[in-house]
Protein backbone atom coordinates (compact mmCIF):
# COMPACT_ATOMS: atom_id res chain seq x y z
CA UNK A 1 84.17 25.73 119.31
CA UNK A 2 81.18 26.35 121.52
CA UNK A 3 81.88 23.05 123.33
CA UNK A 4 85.73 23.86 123.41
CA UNK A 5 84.98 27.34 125.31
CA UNK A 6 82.34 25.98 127.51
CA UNK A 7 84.53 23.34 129.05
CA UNK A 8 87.72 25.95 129.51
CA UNK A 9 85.71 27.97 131.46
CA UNK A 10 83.89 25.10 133.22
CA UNK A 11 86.95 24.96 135.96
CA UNK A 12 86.41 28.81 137.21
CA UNK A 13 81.85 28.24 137.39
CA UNK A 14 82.46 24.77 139.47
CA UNK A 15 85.11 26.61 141.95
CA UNK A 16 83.31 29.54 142.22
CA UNK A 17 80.40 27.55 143.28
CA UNK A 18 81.94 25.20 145.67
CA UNK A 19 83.62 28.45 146.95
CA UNK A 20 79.85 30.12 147.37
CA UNK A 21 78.81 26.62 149.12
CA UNK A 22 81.71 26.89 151.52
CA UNK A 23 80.99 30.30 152.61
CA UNK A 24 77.52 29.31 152.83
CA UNK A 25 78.32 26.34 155.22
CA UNK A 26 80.87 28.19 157.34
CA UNK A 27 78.83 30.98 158.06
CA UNK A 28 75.78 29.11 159.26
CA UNK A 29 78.28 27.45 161.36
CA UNK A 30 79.93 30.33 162.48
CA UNK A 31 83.37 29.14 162.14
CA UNK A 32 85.03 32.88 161.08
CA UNK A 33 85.19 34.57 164.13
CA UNK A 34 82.04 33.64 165.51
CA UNK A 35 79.98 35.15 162.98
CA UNK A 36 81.71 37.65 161.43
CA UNK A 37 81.47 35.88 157.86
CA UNK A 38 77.71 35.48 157.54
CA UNK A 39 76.47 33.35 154.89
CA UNK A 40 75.46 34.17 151.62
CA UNK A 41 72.06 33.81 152.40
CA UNK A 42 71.68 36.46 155.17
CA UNK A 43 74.00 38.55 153.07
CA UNK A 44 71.47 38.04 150.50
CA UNK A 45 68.36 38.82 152.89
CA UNK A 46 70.32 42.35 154.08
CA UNK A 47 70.63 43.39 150.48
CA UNK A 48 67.18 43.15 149.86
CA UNK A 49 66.16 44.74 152.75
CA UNK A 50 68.13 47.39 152.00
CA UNK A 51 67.72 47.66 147.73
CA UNK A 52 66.29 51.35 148.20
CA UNK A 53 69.76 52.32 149.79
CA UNK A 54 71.20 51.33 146.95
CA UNK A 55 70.45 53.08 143.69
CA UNK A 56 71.63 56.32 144.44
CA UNK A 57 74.75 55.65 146.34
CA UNK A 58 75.91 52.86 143.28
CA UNK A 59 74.95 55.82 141.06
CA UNK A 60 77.05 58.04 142.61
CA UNK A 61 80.08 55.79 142.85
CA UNK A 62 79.83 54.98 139.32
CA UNK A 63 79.62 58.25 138.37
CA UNK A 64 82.30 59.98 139.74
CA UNK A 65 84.58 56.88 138.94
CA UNK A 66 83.62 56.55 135.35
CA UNK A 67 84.37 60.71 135.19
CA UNK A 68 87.59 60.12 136.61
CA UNK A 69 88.53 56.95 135.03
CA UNK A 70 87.74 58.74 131.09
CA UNK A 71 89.79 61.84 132.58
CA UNK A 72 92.88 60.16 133.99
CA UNK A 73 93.00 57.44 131.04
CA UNK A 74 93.37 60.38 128.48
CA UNK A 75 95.81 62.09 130.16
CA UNK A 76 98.19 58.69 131.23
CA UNK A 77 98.06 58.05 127.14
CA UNK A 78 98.43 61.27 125.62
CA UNK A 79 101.70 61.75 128.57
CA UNK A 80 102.59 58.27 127.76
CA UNK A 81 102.99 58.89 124.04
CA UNK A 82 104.42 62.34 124.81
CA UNK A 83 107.20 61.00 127.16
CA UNK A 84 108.29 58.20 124.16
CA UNK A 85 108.69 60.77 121.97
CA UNK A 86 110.92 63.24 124.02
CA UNK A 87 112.69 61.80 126.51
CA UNK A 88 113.82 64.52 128.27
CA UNK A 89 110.00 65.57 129.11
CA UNK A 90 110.05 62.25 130.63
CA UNK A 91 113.02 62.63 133.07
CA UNK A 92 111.39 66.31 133.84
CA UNK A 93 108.13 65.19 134.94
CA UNK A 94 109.16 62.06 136.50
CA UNK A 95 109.04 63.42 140.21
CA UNK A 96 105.69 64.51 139.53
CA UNK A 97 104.38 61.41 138.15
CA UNK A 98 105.81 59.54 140.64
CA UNK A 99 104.19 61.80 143.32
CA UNK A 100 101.22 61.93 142.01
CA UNK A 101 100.69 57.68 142.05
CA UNK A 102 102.45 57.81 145.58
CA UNK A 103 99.78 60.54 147.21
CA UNK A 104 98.32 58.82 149.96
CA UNK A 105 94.52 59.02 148.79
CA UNK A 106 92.86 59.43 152.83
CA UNK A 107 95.44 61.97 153.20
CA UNK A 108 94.63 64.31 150.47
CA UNK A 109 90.85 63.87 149.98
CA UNK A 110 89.75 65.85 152.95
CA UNK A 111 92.16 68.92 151.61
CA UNK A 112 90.56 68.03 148.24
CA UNK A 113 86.69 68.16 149.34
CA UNK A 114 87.93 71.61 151.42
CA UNK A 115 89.29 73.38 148.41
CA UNK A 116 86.62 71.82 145.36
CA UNK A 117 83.12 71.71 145.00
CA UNK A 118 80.21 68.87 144.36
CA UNK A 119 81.68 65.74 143.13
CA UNK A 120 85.21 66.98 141.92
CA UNK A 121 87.09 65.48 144.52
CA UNK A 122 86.23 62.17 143.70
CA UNK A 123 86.80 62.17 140.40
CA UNK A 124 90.21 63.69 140.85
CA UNK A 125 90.92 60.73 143.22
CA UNK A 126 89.55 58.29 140.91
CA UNK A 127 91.58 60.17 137.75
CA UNK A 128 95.09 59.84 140.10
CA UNK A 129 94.47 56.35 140.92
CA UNK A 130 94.18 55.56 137.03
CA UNK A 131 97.07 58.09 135.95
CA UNK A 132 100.55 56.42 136.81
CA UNK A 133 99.30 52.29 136.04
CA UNK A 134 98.02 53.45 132.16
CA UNK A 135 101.00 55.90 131.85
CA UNK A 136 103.69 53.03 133.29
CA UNK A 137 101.73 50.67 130.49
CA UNK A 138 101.90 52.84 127.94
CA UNK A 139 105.40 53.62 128.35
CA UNK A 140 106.71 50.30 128.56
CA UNK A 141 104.35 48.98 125.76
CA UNK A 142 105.56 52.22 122.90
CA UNK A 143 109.74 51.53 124.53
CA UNK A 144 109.13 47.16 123.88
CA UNK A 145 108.96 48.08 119.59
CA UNK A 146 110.24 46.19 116.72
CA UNK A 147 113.20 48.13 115.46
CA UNK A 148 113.16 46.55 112.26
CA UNK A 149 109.41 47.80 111.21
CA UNK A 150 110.70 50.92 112.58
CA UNK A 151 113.59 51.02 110.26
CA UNK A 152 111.46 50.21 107.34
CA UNK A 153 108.80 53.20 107.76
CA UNK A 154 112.30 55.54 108.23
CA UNK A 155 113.32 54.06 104.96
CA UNK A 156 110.62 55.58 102.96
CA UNK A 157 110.59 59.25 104.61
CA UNK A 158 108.29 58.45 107.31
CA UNK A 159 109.00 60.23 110.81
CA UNK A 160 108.98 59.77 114.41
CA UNK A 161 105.29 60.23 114.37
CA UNK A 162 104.30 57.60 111.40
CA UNK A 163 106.77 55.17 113.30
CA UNK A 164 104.88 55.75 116.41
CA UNK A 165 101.27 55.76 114.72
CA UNK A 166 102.34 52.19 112.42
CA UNK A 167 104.60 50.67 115.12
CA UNK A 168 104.33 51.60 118.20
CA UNK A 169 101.04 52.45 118.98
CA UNK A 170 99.70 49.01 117.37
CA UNK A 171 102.80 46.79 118.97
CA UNK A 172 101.46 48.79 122.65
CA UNK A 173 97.70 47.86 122.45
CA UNK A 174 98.45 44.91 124.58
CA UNK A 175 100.09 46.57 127.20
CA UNK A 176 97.56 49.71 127.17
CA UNK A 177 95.33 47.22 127.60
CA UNK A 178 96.56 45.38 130.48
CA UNK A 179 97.49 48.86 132.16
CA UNK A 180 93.63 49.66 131.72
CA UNK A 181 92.37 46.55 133.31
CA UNK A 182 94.69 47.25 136.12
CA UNK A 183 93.17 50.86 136.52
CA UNK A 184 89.62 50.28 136.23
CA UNK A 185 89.12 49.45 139.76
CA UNK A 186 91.31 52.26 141.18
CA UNK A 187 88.97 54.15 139.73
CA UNK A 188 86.20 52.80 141.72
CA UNK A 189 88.81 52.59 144.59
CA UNK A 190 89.88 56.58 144.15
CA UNK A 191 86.23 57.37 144.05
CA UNK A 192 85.18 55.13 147.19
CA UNK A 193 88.09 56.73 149.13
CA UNK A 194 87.04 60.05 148.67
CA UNK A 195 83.54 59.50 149.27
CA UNK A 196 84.49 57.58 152.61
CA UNK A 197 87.10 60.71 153.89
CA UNK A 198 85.22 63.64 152.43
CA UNK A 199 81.67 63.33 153.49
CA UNK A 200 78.88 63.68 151.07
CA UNK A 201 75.14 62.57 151.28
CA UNK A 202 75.92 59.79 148.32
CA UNK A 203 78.57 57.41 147.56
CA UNK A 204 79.11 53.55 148.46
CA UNK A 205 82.11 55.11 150.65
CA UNK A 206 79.62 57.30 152.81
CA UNK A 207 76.83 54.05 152.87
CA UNK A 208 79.79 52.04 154.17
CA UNK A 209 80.68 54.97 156.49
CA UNK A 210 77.38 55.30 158.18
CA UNK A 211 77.48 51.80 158.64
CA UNK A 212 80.30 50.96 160.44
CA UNK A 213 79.34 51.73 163.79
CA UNK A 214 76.12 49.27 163.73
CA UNK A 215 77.73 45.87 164.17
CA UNK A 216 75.41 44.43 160.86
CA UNK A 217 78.21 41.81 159.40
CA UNK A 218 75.60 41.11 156.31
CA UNK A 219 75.00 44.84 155.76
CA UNK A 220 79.07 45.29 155.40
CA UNK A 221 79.30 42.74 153.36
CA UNK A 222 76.05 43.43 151.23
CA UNK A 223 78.26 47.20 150.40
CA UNK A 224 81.63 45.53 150.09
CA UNK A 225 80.34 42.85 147.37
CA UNK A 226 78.31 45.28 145.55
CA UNK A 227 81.55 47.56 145.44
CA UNK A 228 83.37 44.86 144.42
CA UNK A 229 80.84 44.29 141.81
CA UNK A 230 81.30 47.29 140.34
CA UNK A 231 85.31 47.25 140.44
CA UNK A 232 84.95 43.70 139.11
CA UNK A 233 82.18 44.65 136.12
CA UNK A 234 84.65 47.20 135.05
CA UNK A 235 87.74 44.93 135.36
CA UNK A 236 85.87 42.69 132.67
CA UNK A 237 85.00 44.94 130.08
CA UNK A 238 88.61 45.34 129.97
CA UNK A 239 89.39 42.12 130.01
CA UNK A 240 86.84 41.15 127.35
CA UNK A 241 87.58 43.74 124.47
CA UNK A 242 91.31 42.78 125.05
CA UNK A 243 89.99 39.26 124.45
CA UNK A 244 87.93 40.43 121.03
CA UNK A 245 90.70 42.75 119.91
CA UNK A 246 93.91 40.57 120.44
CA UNK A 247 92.19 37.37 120.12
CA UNK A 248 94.99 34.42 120.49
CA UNK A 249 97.33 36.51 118.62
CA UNK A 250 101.11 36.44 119.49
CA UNK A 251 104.28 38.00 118.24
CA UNK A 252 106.11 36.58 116.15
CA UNK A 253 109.53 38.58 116.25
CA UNK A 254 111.79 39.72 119.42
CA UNK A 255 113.62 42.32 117.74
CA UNK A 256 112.72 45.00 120.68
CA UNK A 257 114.02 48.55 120.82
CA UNK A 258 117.94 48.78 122.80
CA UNK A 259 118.33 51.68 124.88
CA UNK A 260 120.87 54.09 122.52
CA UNK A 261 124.37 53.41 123.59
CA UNK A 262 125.24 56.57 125.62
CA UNK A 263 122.46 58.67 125.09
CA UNK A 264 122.81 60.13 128.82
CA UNK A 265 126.92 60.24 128.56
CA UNK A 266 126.74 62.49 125.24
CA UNK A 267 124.47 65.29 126.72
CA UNK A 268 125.54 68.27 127.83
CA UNK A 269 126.47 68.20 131.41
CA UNK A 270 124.45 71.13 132.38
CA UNK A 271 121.25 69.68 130.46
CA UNK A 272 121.81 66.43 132.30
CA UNK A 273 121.91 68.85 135.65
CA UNK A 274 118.77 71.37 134.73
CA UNK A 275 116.79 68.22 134.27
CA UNK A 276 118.01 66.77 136.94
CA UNK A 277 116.88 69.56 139.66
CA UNK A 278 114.10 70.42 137.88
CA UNK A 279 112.37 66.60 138.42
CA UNK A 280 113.05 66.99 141.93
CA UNK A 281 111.67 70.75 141.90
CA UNK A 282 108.56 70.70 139.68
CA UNK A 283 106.64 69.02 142.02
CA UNK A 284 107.35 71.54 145.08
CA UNK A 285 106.37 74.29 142.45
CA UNK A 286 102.71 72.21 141.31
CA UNK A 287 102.43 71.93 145.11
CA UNK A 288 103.15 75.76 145.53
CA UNK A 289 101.05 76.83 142.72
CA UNK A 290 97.92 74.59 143.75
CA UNK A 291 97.43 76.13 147.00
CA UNK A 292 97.75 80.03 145.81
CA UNK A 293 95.87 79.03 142.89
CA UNK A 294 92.76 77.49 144.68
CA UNK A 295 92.84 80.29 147.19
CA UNK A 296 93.19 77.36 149.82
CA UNK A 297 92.93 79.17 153.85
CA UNK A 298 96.52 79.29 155.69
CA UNK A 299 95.18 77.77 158.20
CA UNK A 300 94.59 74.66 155.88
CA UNK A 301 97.04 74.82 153.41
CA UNK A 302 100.93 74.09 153.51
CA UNK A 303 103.57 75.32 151.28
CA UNK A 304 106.73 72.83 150.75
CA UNK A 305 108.35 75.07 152.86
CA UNK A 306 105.29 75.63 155.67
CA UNK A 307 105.73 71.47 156.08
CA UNK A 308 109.67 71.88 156.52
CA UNK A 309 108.87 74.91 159.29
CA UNK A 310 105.92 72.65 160.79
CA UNK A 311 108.97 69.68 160.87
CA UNK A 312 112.14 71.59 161.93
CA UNK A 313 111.56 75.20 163.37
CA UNK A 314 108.04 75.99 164.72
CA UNK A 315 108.48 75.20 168.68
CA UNK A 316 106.51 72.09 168.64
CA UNK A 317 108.22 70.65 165.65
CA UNK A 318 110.55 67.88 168.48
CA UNK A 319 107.22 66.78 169.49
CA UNK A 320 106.06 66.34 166.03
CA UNK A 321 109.53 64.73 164.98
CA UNK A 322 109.01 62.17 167.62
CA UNK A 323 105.53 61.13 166.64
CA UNK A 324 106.38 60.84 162.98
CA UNK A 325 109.44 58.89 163.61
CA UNK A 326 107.56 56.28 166.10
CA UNK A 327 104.79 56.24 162.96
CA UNK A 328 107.54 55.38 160.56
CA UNK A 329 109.00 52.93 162.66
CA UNK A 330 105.80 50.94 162.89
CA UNK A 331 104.69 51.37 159.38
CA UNK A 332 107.85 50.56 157.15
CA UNK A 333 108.80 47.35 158.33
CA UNK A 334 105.44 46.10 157.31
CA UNK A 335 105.16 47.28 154.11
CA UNK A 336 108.59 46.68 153.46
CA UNK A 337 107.77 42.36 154.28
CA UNK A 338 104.14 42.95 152.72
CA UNK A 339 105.69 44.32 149.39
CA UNK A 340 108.33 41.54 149.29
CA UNK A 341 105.62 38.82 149.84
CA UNK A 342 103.32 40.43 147.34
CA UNK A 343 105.59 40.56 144.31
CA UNK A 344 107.03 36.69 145.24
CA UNK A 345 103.50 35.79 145.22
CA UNK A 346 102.72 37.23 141.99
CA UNK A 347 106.03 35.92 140.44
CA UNK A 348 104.64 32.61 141.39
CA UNK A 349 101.76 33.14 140.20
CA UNK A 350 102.57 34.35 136.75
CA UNK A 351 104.98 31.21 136.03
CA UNK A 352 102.07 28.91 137.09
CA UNK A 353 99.83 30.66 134.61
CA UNK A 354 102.25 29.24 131.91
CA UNK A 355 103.18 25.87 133.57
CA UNK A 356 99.82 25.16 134.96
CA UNK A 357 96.86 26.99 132.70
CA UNK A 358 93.71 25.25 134.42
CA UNK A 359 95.26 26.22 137.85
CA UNK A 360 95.09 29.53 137.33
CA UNK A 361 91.39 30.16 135.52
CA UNK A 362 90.25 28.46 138.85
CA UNK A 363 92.35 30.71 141.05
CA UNK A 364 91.10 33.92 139.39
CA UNK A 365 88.13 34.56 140.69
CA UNK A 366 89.39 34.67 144.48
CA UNK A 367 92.20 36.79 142.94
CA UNK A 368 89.76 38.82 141.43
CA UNK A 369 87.46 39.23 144.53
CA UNK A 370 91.02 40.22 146.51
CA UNK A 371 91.60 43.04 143.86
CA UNK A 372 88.41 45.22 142.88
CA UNK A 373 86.90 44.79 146.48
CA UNK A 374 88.37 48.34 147.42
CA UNK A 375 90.82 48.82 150.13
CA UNK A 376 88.29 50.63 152.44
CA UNK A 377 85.16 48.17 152.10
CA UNK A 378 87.54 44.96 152.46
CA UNK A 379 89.62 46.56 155.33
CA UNK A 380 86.35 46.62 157.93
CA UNK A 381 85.61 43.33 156.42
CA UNK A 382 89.09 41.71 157.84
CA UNK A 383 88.86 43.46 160.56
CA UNK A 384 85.69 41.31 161.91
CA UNK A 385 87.86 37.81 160.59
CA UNK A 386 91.51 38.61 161.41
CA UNK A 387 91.23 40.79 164.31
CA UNK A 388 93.04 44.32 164.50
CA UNK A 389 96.83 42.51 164.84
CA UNK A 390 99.41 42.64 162.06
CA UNK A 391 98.60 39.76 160.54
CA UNK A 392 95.10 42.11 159.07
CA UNK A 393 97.73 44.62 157.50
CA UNK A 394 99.78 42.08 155.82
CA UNK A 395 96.73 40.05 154.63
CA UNK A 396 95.85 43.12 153.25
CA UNK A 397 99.31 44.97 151.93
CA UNK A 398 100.12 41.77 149.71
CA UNK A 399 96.30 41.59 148.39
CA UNK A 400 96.56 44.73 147.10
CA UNK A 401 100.53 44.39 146.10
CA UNK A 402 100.20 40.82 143.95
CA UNK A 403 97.76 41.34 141.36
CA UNK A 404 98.90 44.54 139.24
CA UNK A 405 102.09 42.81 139.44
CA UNK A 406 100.50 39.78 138.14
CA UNK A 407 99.25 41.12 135.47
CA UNK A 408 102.18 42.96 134.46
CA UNK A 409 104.44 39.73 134.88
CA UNK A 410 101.83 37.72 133.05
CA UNK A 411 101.93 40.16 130.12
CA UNK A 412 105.88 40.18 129.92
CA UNK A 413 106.13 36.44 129.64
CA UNK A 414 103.14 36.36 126.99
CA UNK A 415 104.69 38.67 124.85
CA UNK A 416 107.72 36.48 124.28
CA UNK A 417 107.67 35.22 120.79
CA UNK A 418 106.18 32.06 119.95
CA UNK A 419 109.55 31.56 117.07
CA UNK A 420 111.66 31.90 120.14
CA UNK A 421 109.96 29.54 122.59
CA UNK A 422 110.06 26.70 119.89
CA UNK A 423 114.33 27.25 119.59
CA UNK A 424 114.75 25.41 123.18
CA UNK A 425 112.28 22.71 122.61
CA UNK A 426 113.38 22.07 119.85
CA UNK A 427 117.01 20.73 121.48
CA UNK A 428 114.65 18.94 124.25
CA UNK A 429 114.62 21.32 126.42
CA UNK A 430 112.08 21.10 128.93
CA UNK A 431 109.03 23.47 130.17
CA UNK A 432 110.74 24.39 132.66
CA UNK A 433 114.19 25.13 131.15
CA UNK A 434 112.61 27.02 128.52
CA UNK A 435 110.81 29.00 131.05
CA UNK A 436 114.06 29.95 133.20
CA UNK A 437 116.28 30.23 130.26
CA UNK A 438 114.07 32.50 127.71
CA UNK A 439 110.18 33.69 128.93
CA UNK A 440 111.73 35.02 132.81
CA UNK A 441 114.49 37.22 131.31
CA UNK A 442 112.84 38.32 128.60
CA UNK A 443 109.91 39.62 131.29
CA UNK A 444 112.79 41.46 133.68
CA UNK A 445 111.58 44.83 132.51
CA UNK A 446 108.35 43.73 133.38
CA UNK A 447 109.36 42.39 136.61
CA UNK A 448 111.05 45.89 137.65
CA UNK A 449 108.00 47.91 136.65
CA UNK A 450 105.56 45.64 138.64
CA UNK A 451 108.30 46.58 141.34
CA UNK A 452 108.35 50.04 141.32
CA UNK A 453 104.20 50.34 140.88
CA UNK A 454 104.42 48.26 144.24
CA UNK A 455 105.65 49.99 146.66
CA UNK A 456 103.13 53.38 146.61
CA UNK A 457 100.47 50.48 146.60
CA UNK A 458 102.02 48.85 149.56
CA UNK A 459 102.42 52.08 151.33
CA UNK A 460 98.90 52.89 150.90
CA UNK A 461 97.38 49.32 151.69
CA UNK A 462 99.08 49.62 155.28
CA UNK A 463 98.26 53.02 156.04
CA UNK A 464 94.62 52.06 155.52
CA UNK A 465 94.56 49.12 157.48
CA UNK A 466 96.48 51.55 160.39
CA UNK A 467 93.49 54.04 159.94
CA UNK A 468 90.68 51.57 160.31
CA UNK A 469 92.03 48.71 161.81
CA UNK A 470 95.40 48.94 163.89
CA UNK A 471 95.39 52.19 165.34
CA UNK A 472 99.18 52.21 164.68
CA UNK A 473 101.55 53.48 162.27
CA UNK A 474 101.47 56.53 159.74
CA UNK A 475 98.12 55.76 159.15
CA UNK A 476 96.51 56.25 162.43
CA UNK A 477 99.01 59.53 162.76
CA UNK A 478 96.78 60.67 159.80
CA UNK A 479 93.78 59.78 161.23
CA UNK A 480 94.17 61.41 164.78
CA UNK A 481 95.73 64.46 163.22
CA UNK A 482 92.51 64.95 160.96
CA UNK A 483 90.49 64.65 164.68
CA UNK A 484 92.44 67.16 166.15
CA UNK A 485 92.81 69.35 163.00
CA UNK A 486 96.57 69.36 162.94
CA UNK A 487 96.83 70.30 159.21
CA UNK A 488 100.69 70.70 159.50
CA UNK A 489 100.87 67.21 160.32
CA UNK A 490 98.34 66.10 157.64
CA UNK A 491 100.76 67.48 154.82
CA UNK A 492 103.70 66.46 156.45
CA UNK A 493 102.16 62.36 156.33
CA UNK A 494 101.53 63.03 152.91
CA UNK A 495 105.20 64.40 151.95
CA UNK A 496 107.02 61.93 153.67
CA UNK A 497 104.81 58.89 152.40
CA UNK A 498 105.57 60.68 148.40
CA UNK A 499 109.00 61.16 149.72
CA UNK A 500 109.29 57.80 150.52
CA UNK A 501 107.61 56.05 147.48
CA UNK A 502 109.89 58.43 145.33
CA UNK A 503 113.16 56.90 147.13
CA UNK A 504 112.34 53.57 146.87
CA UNK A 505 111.47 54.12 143.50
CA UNK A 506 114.81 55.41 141.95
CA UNK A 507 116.45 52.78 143.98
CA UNK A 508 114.39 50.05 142.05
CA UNK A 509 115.60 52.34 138.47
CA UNK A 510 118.97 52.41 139.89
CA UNK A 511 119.58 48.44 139.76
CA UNK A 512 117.19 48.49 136.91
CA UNK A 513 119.52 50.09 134.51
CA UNK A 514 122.17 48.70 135.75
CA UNK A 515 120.84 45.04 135.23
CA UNK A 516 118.88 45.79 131.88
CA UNK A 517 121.46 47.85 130.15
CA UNK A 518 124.22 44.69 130.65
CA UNK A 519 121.71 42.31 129.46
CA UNK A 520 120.92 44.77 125.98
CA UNK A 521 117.36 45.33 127.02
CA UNK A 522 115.48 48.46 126.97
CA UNK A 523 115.35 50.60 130.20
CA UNK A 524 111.61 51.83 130.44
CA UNK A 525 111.77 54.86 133.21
């Protein structure tokens, strides 16, 4: 068994190395942009140069992240479970879940480090970036339920609650799972993001910060890896008790839950309405009370309807029209390709993890380096490779875009029953037949959740590589409006990237429930 292990992993350890060799060899050669990729070894040398630098700012990071991580998991769960169980909390707080995952981090951490003290800005950072992936998991994992099991606990008395504690909960521990792997390095990435737009004496984000303006390749890169480390280190521990608890375990039935025929057409029209406008409120009124609540200065702070003056009545508002619609023009197009080429990539990807097994354990550590090396320490890192064109904002938009939906797609297809896999082979059918006819449909509501957890991603992914890299877009709107302490334009960058996300995302829930509720499949909102 040892043996059997040893050589399944023994693909991954001999491309990692020749990977390490090749970086080793180009950057003594200088073939990345004459220098800008140093090799390992320099790298190496930096790092120990500077190994006092680096206790207190990892300890920082970790801190704060871990905080937030513990914080936001708890909540994403308990809402998750919460929103199974009544529905119609679900469809109230869905604006505000969706808003909070599509809150442009570098737009709200320096409002966050204005109105909270010590470290609590970055672990509310770290606990958003966590909240909507776990939530999403949970939710689909407790909707994707064998009815029948279900029918047998209601069959001897037992409730709503015993059929979530005996069913659902157990049949979602893959899924929660998966959603936590996905959210361990946001964490690190919330926590980073805050550290880098908020100040601070500690943090990887403020080492990185201070660093910037040196022109030290090896020094960048010593922070980014060791970041990436960290992101990667907590990735794993995921990874690994999912290993230990699921083991090689499969299902072994496809009898999921059906969305109730008509459950939205036999409520009460005026229900249907309340909750209607009061998704689309609720997070205009969280908005409203935050800033009386925290006692935030006018000068700083911006009610929903202090942004719509700011847009539409105050007498500069045509100026500020213009510049926000010459930002949007530059920055949708781009993440509208990036988030295309992102989820076709991971689509690939997750049907060559089932045709071609060895490929991918080889592919995953560059995957892996792509996804917990956070936005802010990578996008510098480009930057010296790529230059500042669009080619470093799409590099960047899809690596950020292709691996939760990876994961997600790569779940969906895994949880297709072994019984229902063998039905095709056995009448000859072929890897590939079996593949398009039963494991792709059967992950569609995968395939539209990894959709609609793209696009905030993809939004944010550009607007950081406009901030440090492009000087174009929303992002660099942000950025020149925090110089000049425009605050009205700060929250409106912030409401029209939610605004946006939130669009896009009932479009995707639109064709969703059209497509799932033909096919009989459950519709996981």
């Amino acid at each position: 068994m040892a043996n059997r292990r040893r050589f399944r992993h023994s693909p991954v350890l001999r491309n990692l190395l020749i990977l390490l060799m090749v970086w080793e060899v180009a950057g003594q050669l200088k073939l990345v942009a004459g220098g800008a990729l140093p090799p390992l070894s320099d790298i190496a040398i930096r790092f120990w140069q500077d190994r006092a630098d680096y206790p207190g700012h990892v300890a920082a990071t970790v801190w704060s992240s871990t905080l937030g991580f513990l914080i936001g998991n708890v909540l994403a769960i308990g809402a998750g479970v919460l929103f199974v169980l009544f529905p119609k909390v679900q469809r109230l707080a869905r604006g505000v879940n969706i808003a909070v995952f599509a809150l442009p981090a570098i737009a709200i951490a320096p409002i966050l480090v204005l109105t909270l003290e010590g470290n609590a800005p970055r672990i509310v950072l770290a606990a958003l970036g966590v909240y909507f992936v776990t939530m999403s998991a949970t939710v689909v994992g407790l909707s994707q339920y064998d009815t029948r099991a279900a029918d047998v606990i209601r069959a001897y008395g037992g409730g709503n609650w015993k059929v979530m504690r005996l069913v659902r909960l157990r049949g979602a521990v893959p899924d929660i799972l998966g959603g936590l792997r996905i959210a361990a390095p946001n964490a690190v990435l919330g926590a980073i993001l805050a550290e880098f737009g908020g100040g601070g004496r500690w943090g990887l984000g403020t080492y990185l910060l201070g660093s910037l303006g040196r022109g030290e390749p090896a020094r960048l890169w010593g922070i980014g890896l060791m970041a990436t480390l960290i992101a990667g280190l907590s990735y794993a521990v995921f990874a690994l008790i999912s290993a230990r608890v699921l083991g090689s375990t499969r299902s072994v039935t496809l009898n999921t839950a059906l969305p109730p025929d008509g459950a939205d057409a036999d409520a009460p029209l005026g229900l249907r309405v309340s909750l209607a406008v009061g998704a689309a409120v609720l997070p205009f009124v969280l908005w409203w009370a935050f800033i009386r609540l925290t006692g935030v200065p006018e000068m700083i702070a911006r009610t929903p309807w202090g942004v719509v003056d700011y847009l539409f009545l105050a007498d500069s508002s045509a100026v500020a029209r213009a510049k926000l619609g010459a930002a949007l023009l530059e920055t949708l197009p781009i993440t509208a390709l990036g988030m295309v080429a992102g989820l076709g990539f991971a689509f690939l990807l997750a049907i060559a993890s089932r045709m071609m097994p060895g490929f991918i354990r080889a592919f995953m550590p560059v995957a892996l380096v792509t996804q917990t090396m956070p936005l802010v320490a990578l996008t510098p890192l480009l930057v010296l490779m790529l230059g500042r064109g669009l080619s470093v904002t799409l590099w960047i938009t899809i690596s950020v875009t292709f691996f939760p939906a990876f994961v997600l797609l790569v779940q969906g297809i895994q949880r297709v029953p072994q019984s229902v896999l063998d039905l095709p082979r056995a009448y000859g059918a072929s890897a590939w037949k079996e593949l398009r006819m039963v494991s792709v449909p059967a992950a569609l509501p995968y395939l539209f959740a990894a959709t609609r957890l793209t696009v905030p991603r993809a939004l944010l992914g550009v607007m950081i590589a406009e901030w440090l890299a492009t000087g174009t877009g929303l992002g660099n709107l942000l950025n020149q409006s925090r110089g000049y302490l425009d605050y009205g334009m700060i929250w409106t960058v912030a409401s029209v990237s939610v605004c946006l996300s939130v669009a896009f995302y009932y479009a995707v829930l639109a064709v969703e429930r059209r497509t799932l509720t033909r096919l009989g499949m459950q519709v996981v909102e």
